[in-house]
Protein backbone atom coordinates (compact mmCIF):
# COMPACT_ATOMS: atom_id res chain seq x y z
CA UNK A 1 -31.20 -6.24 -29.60
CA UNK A 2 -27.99 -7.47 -28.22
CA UNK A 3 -25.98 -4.48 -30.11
CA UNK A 4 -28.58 -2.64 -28.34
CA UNK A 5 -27.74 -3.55 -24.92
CA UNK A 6 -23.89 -3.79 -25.67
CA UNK A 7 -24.05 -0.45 -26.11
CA UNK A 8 -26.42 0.97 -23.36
CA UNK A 9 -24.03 -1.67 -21.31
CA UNK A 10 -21.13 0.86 -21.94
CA UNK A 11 -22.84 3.97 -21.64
CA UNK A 12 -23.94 2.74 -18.02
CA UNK A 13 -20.13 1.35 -16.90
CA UNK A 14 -18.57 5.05 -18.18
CA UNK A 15 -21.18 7.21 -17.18
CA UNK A 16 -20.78 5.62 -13.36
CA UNK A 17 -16.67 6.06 -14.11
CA UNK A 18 -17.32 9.55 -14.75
CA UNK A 19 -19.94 10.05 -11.91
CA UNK A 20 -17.15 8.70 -9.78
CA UNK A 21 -14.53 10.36 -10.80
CA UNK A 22 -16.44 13.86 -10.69
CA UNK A 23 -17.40 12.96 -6.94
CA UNK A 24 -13.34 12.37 -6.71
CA UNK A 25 -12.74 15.56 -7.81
CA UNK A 26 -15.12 17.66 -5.56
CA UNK A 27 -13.64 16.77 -2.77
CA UNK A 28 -9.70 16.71 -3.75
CA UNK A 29 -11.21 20.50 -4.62
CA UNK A 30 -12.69 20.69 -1.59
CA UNK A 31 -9.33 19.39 0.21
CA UNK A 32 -7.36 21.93 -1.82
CA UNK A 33 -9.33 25.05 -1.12
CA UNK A 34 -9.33 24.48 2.22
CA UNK A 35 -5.34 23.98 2.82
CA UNK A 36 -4.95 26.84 0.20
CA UNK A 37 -7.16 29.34 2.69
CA UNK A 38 -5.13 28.22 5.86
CA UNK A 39 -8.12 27.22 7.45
CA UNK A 40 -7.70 26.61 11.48
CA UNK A 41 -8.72 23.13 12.78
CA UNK A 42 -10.86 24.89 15.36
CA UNK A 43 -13.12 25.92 12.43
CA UNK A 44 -13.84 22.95 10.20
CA UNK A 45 -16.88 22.40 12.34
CA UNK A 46 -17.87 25.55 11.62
CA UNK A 47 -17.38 25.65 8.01
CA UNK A 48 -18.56 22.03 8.17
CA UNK A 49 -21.88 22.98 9.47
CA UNK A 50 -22.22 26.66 7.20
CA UNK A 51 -21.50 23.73 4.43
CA UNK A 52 -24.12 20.93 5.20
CA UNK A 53 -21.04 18.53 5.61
CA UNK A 54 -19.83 16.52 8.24
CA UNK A 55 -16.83 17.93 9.92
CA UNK A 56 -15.14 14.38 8.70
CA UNK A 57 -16.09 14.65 5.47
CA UNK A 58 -13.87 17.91 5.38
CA UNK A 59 -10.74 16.21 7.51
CA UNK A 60 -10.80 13.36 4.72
CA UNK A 61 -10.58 16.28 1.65
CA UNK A 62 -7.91 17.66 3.46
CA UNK A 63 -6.08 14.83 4.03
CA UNK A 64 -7.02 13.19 0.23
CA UNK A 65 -5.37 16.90 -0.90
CA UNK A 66 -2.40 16.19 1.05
CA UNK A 67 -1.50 13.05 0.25
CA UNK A 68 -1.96 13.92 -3.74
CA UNK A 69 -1.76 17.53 -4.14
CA UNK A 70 -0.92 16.88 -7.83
CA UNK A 71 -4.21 14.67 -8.31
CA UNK A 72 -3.09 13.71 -12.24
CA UNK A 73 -0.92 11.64 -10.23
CA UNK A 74 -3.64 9.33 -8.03
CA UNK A 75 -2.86 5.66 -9.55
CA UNK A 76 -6.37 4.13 -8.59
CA UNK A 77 -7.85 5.13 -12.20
CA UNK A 78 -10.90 3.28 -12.94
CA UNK A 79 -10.94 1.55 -10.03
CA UNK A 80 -11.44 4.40 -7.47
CA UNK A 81 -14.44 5.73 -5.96
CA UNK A 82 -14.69 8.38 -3.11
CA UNK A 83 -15.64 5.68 -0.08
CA UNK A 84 -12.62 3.51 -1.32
CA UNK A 85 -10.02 6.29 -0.59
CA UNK A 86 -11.89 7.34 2.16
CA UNK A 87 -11.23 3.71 3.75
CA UNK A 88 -7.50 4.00 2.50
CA UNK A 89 -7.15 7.84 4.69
């Protein structure tokens, strides 16, 4: 039994790693399509809306993009989670 839950144990801790990361991803995407289509300030509340997003939730891809446009270089690994960098913009 304890094999059992050893391994269920590390299913659980990677699959949340990769739930994470994924959720990292989508919105360094999200960031990056929007710089990449010039968007105007004056219509991320727009898109935001058309999206089901809050207008913030578009500022902080952009701004994630920005600060790592190369994201194979963010150093938080593991570690990270979307509402972590979010506290770091």
């Amino acid at each position: 039994m304890e094999e059992l839950i050893g391994e269920l144990r590390e299913v659980l801790v990677e699959f949340g790693f990769t739930q994470r990361w994924a959720e990292i991803e989508k919105w360094w995407m999200v960031g990056k399509t929007i710089h990449e289509f010039s968007v105007r300030p004056s219509d991320i509340p727009t898109l935001a809306d058309e999206l089901e997003v809050e207008p913030a939730d578009l500022w902080d891809a952009i701004l994630f993009y920005k600060k790592y446009p190369d994201l194979t270089l963010f150093p938080e690994g593991k570690n990270a989670s979307w509402d972590k960098i979010r506290e770091s913009l």
